[in-house]
C-alpha atoms as a PDB file:
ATOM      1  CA  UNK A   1     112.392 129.884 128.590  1.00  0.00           C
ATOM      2  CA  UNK A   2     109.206 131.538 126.868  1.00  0.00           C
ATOM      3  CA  UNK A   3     108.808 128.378 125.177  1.00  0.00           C
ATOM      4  CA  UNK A   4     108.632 126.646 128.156  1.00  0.00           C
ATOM      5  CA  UNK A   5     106.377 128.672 129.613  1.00  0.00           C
ATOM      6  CA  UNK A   6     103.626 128.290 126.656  1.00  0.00           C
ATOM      7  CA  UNK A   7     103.603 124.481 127.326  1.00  0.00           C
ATOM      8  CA  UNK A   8     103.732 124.960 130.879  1.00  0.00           C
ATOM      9  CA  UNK A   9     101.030 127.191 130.730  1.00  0.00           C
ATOM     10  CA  UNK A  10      98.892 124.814 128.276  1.00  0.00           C
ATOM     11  CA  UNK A  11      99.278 121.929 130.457  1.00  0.00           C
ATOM     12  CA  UNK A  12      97.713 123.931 133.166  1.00  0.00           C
ATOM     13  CA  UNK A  13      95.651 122.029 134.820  1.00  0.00           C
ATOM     14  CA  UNK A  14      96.922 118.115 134.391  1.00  0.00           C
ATOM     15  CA  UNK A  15      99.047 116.821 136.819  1.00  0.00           C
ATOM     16  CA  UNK A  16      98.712 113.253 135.426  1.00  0.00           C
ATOM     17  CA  UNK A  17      99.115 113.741 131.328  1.00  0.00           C
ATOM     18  CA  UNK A  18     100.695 115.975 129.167  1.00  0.00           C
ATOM     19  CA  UNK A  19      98.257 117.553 127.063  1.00  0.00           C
ATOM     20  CA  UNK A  20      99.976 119.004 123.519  1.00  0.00           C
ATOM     21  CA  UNK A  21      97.144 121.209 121.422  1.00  0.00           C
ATOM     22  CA  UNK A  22      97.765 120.545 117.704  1.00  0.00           C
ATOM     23  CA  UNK A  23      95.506 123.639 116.218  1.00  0.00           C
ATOM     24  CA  UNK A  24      94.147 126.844 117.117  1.00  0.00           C
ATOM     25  CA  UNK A  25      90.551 125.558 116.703  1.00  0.00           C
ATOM     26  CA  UNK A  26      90.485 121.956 118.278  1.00  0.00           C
ATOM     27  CA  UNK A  27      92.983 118.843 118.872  1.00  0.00           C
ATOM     28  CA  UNK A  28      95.473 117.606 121.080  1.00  0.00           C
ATOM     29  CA  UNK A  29      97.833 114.626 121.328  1.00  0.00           C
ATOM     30  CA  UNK A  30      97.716 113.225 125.303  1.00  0.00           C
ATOM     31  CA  UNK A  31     101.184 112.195 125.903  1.00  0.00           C
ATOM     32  CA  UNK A  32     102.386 109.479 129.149  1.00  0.00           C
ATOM     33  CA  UNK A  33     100.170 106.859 129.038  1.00  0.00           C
ATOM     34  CA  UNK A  34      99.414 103.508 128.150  1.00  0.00           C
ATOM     35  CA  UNK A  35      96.211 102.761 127.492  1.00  0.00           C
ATOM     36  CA  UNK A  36      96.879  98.845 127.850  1.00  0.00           C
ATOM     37  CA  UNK A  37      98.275  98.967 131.107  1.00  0.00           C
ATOM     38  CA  UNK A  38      95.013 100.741 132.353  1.00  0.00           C
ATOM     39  CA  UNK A  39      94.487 104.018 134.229  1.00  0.00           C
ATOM     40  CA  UNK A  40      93.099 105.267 137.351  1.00  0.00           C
ATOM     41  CA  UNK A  41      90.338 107.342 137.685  1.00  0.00           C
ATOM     42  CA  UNK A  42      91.792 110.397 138.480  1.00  0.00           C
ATOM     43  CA  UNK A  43      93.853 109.823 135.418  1.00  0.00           C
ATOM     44  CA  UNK A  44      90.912 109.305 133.239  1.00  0.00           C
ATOM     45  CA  UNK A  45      89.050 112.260 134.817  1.00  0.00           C
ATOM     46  CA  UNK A  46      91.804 114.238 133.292  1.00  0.00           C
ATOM     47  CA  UNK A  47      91.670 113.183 130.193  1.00  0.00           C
ATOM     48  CA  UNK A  48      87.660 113.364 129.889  1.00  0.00           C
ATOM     49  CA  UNK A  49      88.813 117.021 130.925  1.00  0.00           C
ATOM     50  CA  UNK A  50      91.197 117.264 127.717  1.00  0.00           C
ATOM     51  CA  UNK A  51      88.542 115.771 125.643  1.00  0.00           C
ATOM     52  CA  UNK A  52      85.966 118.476 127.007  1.00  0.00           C
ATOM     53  CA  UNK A  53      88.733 120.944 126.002  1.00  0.00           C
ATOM     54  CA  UNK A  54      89.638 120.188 122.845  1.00  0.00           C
ATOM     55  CA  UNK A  55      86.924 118.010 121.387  1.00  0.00           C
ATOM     56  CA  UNK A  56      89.277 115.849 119.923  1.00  0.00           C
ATOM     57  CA  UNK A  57      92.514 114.144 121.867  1.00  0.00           C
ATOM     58  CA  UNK A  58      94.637 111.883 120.302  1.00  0.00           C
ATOM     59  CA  UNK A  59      97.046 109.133 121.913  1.00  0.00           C
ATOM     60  CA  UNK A  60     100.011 107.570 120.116  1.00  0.00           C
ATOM     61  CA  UNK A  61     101.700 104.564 120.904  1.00  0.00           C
ATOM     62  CA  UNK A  62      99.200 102.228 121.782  1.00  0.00           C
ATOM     63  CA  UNK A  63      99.689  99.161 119.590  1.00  0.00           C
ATOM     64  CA  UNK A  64      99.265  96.726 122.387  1.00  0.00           C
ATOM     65  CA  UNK A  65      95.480  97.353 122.665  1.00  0.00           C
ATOM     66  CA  UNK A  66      93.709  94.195 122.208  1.00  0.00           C
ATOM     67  CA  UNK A  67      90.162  94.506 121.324  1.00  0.00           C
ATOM     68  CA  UNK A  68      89.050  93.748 124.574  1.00  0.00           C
ATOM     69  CA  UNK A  69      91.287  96.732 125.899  1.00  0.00           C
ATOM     70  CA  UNK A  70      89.794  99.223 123.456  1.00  0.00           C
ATOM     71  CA  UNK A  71      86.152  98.036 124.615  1.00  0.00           C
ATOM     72  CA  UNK A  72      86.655  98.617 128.280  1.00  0.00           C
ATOM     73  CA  UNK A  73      88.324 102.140 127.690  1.00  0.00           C
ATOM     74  CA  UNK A  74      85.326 103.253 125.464  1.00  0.00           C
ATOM     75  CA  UNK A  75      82.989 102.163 128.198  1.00  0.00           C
ATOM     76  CA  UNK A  76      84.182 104.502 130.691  1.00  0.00           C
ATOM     77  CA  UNK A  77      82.659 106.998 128.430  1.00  0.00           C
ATOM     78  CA  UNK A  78      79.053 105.520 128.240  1.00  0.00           C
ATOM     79  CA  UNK A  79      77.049 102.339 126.770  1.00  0.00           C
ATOM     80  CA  UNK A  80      78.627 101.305 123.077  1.00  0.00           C
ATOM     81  CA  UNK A  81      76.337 102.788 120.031  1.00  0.00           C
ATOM     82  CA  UNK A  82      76.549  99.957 117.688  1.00  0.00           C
ATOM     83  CA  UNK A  83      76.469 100.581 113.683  1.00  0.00           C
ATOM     84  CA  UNK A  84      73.085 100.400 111.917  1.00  0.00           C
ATOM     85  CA  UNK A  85      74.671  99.314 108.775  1.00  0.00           C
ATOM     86  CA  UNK A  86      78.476  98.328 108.825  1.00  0.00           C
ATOM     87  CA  UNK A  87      78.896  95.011 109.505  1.00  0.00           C
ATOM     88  CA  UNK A  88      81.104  94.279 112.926  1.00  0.00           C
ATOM     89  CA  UNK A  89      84.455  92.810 113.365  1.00  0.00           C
ATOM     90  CA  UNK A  90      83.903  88.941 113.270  1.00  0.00           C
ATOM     91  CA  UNK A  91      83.762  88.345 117.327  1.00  0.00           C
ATOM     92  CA  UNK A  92      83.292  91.559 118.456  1.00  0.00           C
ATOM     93  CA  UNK A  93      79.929  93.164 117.798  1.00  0.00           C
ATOM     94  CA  UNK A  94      80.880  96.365 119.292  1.00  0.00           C
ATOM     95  CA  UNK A  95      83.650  97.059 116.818  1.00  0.00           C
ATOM     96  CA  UNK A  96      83.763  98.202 113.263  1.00  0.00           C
ATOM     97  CA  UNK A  97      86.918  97.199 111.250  1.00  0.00           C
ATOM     98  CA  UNK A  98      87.610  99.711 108.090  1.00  0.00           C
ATOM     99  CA  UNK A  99      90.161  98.369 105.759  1.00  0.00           C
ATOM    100  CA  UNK A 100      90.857  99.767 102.455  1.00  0.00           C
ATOM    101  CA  UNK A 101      92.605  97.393 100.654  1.00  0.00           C
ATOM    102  CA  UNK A 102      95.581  98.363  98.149  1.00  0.00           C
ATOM    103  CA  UNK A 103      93.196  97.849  94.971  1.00  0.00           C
ATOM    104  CA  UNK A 104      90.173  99.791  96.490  1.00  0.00           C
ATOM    105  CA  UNK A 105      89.750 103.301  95.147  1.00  0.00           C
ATOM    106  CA  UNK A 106      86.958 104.576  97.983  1.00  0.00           C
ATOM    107  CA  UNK A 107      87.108 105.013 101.409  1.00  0.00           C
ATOM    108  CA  UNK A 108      85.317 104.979 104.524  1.00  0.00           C
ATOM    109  CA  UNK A 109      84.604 108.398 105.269  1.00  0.00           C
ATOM    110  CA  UNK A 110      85.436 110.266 102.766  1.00  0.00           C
ATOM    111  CA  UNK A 111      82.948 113.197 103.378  1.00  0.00           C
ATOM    112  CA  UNK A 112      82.534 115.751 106.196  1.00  0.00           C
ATOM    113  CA  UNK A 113      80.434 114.335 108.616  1.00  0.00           C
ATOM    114  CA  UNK A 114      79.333 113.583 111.878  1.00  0.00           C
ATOM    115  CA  UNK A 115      78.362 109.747 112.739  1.00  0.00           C
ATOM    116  CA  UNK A 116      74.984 108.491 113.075  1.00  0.00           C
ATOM    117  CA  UNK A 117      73.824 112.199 112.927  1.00  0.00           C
ATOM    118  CA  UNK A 118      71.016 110.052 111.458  1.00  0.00           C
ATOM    119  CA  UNK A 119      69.704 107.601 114.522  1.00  0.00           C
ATOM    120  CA  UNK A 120      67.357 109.830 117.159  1.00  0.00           C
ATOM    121  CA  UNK A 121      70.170 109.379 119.391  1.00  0.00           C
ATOM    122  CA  UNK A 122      73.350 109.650 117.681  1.00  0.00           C
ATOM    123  CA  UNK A 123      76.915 108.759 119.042  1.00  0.00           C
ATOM    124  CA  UNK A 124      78.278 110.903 121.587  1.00  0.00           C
ATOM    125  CA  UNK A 125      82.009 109.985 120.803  1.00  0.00           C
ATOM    126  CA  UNK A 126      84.052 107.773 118.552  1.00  0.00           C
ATOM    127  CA  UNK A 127      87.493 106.020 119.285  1.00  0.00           C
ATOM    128  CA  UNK A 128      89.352 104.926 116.023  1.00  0.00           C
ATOM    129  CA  UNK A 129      92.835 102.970 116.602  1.00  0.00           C
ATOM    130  CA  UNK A 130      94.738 102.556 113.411  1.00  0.00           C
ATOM    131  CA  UNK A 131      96.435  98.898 113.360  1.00  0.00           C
ATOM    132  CA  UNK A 132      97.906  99.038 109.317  1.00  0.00           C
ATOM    133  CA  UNK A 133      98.645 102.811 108.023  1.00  0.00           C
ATOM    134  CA  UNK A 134     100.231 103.980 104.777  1.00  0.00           C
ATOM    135  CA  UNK A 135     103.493 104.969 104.712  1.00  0.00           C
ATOM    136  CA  UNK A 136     101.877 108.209 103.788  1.00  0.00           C
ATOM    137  CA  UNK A 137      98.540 109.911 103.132  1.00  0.00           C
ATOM    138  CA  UNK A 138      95.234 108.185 104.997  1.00  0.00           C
ATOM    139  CA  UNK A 139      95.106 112.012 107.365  1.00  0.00           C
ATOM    140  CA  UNK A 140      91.878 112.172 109.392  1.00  0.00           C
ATOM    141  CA  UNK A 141      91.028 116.053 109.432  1.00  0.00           C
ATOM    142  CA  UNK A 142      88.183 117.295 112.195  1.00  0.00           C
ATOM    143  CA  UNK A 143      85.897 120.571 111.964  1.00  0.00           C
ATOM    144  CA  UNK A 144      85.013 122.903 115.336  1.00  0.00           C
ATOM    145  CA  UNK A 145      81.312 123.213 115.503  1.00  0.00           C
ATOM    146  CA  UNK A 146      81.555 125.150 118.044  1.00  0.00           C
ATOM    147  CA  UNK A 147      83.561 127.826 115.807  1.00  0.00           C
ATOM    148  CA  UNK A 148      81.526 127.081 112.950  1.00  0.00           C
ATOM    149  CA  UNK A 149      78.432 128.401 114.853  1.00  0.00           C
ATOM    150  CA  UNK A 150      80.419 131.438 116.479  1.00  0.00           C
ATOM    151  CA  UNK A 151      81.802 132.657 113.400  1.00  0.00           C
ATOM    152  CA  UNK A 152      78.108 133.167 111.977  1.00  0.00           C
ATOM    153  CA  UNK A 153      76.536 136.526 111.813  1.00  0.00           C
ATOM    154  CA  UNK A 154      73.623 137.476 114.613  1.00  0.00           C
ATOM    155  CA  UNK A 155      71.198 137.440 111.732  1.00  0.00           C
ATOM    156  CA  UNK A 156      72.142 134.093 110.160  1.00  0.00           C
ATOM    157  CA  UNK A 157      72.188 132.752 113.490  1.00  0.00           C
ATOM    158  CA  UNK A 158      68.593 133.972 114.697  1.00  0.00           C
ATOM    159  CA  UNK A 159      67.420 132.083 111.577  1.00  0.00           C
ATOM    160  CA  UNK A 160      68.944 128.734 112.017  1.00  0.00           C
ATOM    161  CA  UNK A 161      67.355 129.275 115.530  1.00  0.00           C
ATOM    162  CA  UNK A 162      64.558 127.559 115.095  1.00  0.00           C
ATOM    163  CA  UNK A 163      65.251 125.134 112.129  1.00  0.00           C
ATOM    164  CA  UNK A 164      65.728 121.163 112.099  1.00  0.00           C
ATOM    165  CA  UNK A 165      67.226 119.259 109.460  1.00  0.00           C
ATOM    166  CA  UNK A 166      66.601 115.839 108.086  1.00  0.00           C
ATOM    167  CA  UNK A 167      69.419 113.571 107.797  1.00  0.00           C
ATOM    168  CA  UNK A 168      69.403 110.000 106.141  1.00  0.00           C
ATOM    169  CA  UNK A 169      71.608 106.919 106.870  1.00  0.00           C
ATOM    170  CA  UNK A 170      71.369 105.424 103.348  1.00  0.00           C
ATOM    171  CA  UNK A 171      71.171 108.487 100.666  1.00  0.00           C
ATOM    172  CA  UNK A 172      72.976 109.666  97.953  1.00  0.00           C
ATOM    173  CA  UNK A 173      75.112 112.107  99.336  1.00  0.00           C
ATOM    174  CA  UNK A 174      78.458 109.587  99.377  1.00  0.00           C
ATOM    175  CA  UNK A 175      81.178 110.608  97.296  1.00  0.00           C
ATOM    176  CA  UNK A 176      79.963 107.447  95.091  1.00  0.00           C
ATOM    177  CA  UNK A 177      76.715 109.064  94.330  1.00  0.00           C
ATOM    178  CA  UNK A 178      75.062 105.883  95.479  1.00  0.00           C
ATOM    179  CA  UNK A 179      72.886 104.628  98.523  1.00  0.00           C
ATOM    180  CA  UNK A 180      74.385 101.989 100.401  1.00  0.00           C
ATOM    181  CA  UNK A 181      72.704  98.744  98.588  1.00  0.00           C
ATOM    182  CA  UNK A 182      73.922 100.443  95.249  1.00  0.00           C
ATOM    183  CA  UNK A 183      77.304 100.471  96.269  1.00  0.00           C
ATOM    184  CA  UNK A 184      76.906  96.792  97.476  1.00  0.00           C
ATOM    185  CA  UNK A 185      75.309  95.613  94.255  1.00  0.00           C
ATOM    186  CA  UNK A 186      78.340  97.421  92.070  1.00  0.00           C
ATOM    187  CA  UNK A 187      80.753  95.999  94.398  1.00  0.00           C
ATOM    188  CA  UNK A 188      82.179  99.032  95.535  1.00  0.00           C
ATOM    189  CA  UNK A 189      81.046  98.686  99.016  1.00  0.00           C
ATOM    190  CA  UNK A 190      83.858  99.693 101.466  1.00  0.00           C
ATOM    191  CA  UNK A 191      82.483  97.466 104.291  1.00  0.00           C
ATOM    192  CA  UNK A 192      79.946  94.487 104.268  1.00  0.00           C
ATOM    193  CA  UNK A 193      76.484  96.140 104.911  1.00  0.00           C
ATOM    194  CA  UNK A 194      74.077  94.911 107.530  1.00  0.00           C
ATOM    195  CA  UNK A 195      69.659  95.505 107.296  1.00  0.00           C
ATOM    196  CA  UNK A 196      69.178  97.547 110.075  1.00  0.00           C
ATOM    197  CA  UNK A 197      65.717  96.500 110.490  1.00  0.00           C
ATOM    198  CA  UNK A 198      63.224  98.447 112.145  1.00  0.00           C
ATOM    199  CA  UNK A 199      65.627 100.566 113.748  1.00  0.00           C
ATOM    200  CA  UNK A 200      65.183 104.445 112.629  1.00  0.00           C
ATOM    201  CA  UNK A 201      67.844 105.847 110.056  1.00  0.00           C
ATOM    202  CA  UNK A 202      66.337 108.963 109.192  1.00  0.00           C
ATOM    203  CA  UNK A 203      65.493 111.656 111.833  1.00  0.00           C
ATOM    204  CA  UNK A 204      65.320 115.556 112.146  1.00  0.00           C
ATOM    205  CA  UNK A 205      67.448 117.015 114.918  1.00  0.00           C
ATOM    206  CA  UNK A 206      67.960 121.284 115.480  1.00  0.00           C
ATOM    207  CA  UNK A 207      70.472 122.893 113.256  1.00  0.00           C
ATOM    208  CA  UNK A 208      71.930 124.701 116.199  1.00  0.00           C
ATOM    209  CA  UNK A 209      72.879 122.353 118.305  1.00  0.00           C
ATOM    210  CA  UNK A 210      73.928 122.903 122.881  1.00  0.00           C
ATOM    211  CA  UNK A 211      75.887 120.892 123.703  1.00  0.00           C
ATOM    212  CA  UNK A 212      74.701 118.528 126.772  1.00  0.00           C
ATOM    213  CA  UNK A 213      77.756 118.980 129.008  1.00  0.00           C
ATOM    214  CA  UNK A 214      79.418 122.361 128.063  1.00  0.00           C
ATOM    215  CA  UNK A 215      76.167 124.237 127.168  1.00  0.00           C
ATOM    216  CA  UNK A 216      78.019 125.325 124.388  1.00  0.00           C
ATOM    217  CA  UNK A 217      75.907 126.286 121.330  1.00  0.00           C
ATOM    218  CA  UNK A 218      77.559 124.372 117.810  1.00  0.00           C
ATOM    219  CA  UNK A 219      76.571 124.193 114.079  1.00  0.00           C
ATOM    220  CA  UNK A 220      74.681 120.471 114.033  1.00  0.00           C
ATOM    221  CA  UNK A 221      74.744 119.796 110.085  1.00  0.00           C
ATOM    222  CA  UNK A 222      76.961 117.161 108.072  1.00  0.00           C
ATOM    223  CA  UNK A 223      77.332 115.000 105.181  1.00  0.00           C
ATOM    224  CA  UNK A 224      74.022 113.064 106.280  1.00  0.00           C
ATOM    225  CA  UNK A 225      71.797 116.132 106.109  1.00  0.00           C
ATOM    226  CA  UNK A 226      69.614 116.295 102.984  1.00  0.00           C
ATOM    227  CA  UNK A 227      67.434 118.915 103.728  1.00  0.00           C
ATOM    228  CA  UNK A 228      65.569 121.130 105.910  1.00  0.00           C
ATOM    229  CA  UNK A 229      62.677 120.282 108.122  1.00  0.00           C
ATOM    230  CA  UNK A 230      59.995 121.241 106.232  1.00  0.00           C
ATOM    231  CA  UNK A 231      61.406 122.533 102.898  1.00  0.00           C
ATOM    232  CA  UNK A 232      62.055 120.548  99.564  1.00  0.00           C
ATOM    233  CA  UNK A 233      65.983 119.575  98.962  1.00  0.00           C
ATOM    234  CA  UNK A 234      65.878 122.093  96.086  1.00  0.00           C
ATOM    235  CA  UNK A 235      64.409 124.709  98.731  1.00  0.00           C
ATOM    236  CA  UNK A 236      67.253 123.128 101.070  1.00  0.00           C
ATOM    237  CA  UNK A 237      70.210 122.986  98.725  1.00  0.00           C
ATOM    238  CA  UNK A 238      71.387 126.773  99.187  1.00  0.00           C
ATOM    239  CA  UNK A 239      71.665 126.924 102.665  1.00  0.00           C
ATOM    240  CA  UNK A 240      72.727 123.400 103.818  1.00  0.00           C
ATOM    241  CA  UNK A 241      75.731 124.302 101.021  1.00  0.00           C
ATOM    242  CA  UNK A 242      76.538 126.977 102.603  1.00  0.00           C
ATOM    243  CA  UNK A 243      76.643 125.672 106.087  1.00  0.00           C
ATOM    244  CA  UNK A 244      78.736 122.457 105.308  1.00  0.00           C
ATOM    245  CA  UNK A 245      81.231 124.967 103.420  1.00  0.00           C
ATOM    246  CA  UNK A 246      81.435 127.072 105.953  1.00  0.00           C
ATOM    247  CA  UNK A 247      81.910 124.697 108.294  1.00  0.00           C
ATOM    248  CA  UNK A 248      85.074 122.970 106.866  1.00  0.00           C
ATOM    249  CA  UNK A 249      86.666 126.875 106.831  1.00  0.00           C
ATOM    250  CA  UNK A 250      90.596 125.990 107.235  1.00  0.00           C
ATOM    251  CA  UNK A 251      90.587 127.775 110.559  1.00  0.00           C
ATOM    252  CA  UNK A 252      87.999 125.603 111.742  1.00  0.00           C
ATOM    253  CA  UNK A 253      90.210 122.464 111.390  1.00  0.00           C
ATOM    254  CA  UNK A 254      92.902 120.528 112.176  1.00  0.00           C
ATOM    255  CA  UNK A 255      94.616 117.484 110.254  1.00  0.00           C
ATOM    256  CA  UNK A 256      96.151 114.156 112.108  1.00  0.00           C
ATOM    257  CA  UNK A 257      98.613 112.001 110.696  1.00  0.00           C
ATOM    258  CA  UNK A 258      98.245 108.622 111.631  1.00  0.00           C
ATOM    259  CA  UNK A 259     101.068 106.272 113.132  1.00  0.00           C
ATOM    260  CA  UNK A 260     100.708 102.772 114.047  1.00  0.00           C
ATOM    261  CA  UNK A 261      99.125 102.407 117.619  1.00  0.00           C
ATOM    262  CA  UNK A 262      98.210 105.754 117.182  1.00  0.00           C
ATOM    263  CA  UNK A 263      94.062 106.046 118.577  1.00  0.00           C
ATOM    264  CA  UNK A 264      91.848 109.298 118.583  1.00  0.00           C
ATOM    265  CA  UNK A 265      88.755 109.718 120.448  1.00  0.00           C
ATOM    266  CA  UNK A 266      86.542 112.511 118.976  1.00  0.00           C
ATOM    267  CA  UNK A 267      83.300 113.999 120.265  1.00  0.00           C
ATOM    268  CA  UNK A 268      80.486 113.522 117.614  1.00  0.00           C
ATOM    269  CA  UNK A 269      78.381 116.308 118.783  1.00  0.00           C
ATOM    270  CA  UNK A 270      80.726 119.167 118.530  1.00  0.00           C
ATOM    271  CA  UNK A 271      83.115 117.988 115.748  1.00  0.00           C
ATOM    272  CA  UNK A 272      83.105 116.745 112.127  1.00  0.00           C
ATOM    273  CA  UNK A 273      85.666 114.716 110.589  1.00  0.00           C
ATOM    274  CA  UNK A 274      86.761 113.632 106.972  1.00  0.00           C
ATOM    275  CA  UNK A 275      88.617 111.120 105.928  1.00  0.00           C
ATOM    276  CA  UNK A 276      91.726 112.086 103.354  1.00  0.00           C
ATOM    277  CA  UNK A 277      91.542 109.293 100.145  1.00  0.00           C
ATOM    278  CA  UNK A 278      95.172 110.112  99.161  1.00  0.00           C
ATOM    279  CA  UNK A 279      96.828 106.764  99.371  1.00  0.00           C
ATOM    280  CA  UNK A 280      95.325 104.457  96.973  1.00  0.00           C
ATOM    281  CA  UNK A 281      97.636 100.947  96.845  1.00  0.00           C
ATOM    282  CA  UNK A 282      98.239 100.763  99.963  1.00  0.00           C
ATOM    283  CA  UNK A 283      96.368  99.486 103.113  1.00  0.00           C
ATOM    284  CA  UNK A 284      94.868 101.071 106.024  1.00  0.00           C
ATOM    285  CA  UNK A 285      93.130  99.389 108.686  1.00  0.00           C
ATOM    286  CA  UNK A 286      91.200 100.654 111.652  1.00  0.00           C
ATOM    287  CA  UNK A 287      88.898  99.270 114.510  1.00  0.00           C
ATOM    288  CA  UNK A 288      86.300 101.790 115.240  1.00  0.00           C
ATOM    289  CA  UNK A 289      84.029 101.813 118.340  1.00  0.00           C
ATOM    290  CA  UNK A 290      81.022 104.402 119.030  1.00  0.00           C
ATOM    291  CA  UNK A 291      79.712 105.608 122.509  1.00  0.00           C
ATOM    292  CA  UNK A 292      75.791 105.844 122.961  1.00  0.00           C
ATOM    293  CA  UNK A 293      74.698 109.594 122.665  1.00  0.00           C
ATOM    294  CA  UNK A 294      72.095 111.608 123.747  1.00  0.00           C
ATOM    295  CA  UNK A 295      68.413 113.575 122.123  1.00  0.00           C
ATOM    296  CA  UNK A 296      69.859 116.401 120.341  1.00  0.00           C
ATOM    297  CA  UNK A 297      68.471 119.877 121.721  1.00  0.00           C
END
């Protein structure tokens, strides 16, 4: 009976999904529906309203997405941000496959971060559907921004008040140690690499982050960030440590296991998300499609 009433009381709210939290700090799995068949938009205002909530939401079960079907569903949620550097799916620009092969040792992702925290604009959300998953290992885990930055003291906080921070879309910080066109010239290069041009892969955006639609106030550094506006990296190095430690604090977090089918949809300015590299010799494949963000403030 109680235990009934805790779900009944978490799925306050919904009348068209079922909407199970998976940790204290962020996450939930939206349960009765199928993506493929389509929704209405009362049903997709409540899950926008889960997403809102929980900052990540994650649907299982959807293994009959075609491309095409995973393209219109992102673009309910805004214009597609397309990769500066990954190379897209062959056919579908908007797409980004990652597939670690059995007898690669790196991954995609493998780093706390935030994506395109780099462009002046970066990607509002992310949707990742896993087609090929290990038969164990390959866990995405996600970080609360929002209780990264509340969890801060009042004095650390008026500090960060004021500060940017630069981050770069081709530096050293991958778990490789290499930029991008190192890792391509070793031949370690997870996915084929693209010249982004003259588009702009290094910008400064404010450490302390509000969000545009809750007015939330979050913690806006990640794997990207090399250093302070302003300050030398050695200057930098202390604090930004700090900050991305702090902000991968176990109570900050939650871990998904991937199924086949299974999809999550994350919101890139409130969350950061690694990617476990526990499953080396087997496969994992993913199609991975960005939504067009907004000017941090």
């Amino acid at each position: 009976m109680a235990r009934n009433a805790v779900q009944n009381t978490e799925n306050q709210g919904y009348s068209r999904i079922q909407v199970l939290p998976i940790a204290g700090a962020l996450g939930a799995e939206i349960r009765g529906i199928d993506l493929a068949a389509g929704i209405d938009a009362e049903t997709f205002a409540e899950i926008r309203q889960a997403w809102m909530a929980h900052s990540v939401v994650f649907f299982r079960g959807q293994k009959h997405l075609t491309p095409d079907d995973q393209l219109a569903f992102a673009r309910r949620f805004g214009d597609i941000h397309r990769h500066l550097f990954n190379k897209a799916m062959d056919g579908y620009p908007e797409i980004t496959e990652l597939l670690k092969r059995p007898d690669q040792k790196l991954n995609s992702g493998g780093r706390w971060h935030s994506d395109q925290m780099y462009t002046p604009q970066p990607a509002k959300a992310t949707m990742l559907l896993a087609r090929e998953v290990p038969s164990h290992g390959g866990d995405t885990m996600f970080s609360s921004m929002y209780k990264a930055y509340e969890a801060l003291s009042d004095g650390i906080k008026a500090m960060l008040s004021g500060l940017r921070a630069i981050s770069n879309g081709d530096n050293r910080n991958n778990p490789s140690g290499m930029t991008r066109q190192e890792r391509v010239a070793a031949g370690i290069a997870q996915i084929a690499q693209i010249d982004p041009g003259a588009a702009q892969t290094i910008s400064s955006h404010p450490v302390i982050r509000t969000h545009p639609e809750t007015g939330r106030k979050l913690l806006y550094v990640g794997g990207h960030t090399e250093r302070i506006d302003g300050w030398t990296e050695a200057e930098s190095k202390p604090l930004l440590q700090f900050l991305l430690d702090h902000a991968a604090r176990p109570e900050f977090v939650c871990r998904f296991r991937w199924t086949e089918g299974a999809m999550a949809l994350w919101d890139n300015r409130c969350t950061q998300h690694f990617a476990i590299n526990d499953y080396f010799g087997q496969q994992r494949r993913m199609h991975k499609i960005m939504v067009k963000g907004d000017t941090p403030f």
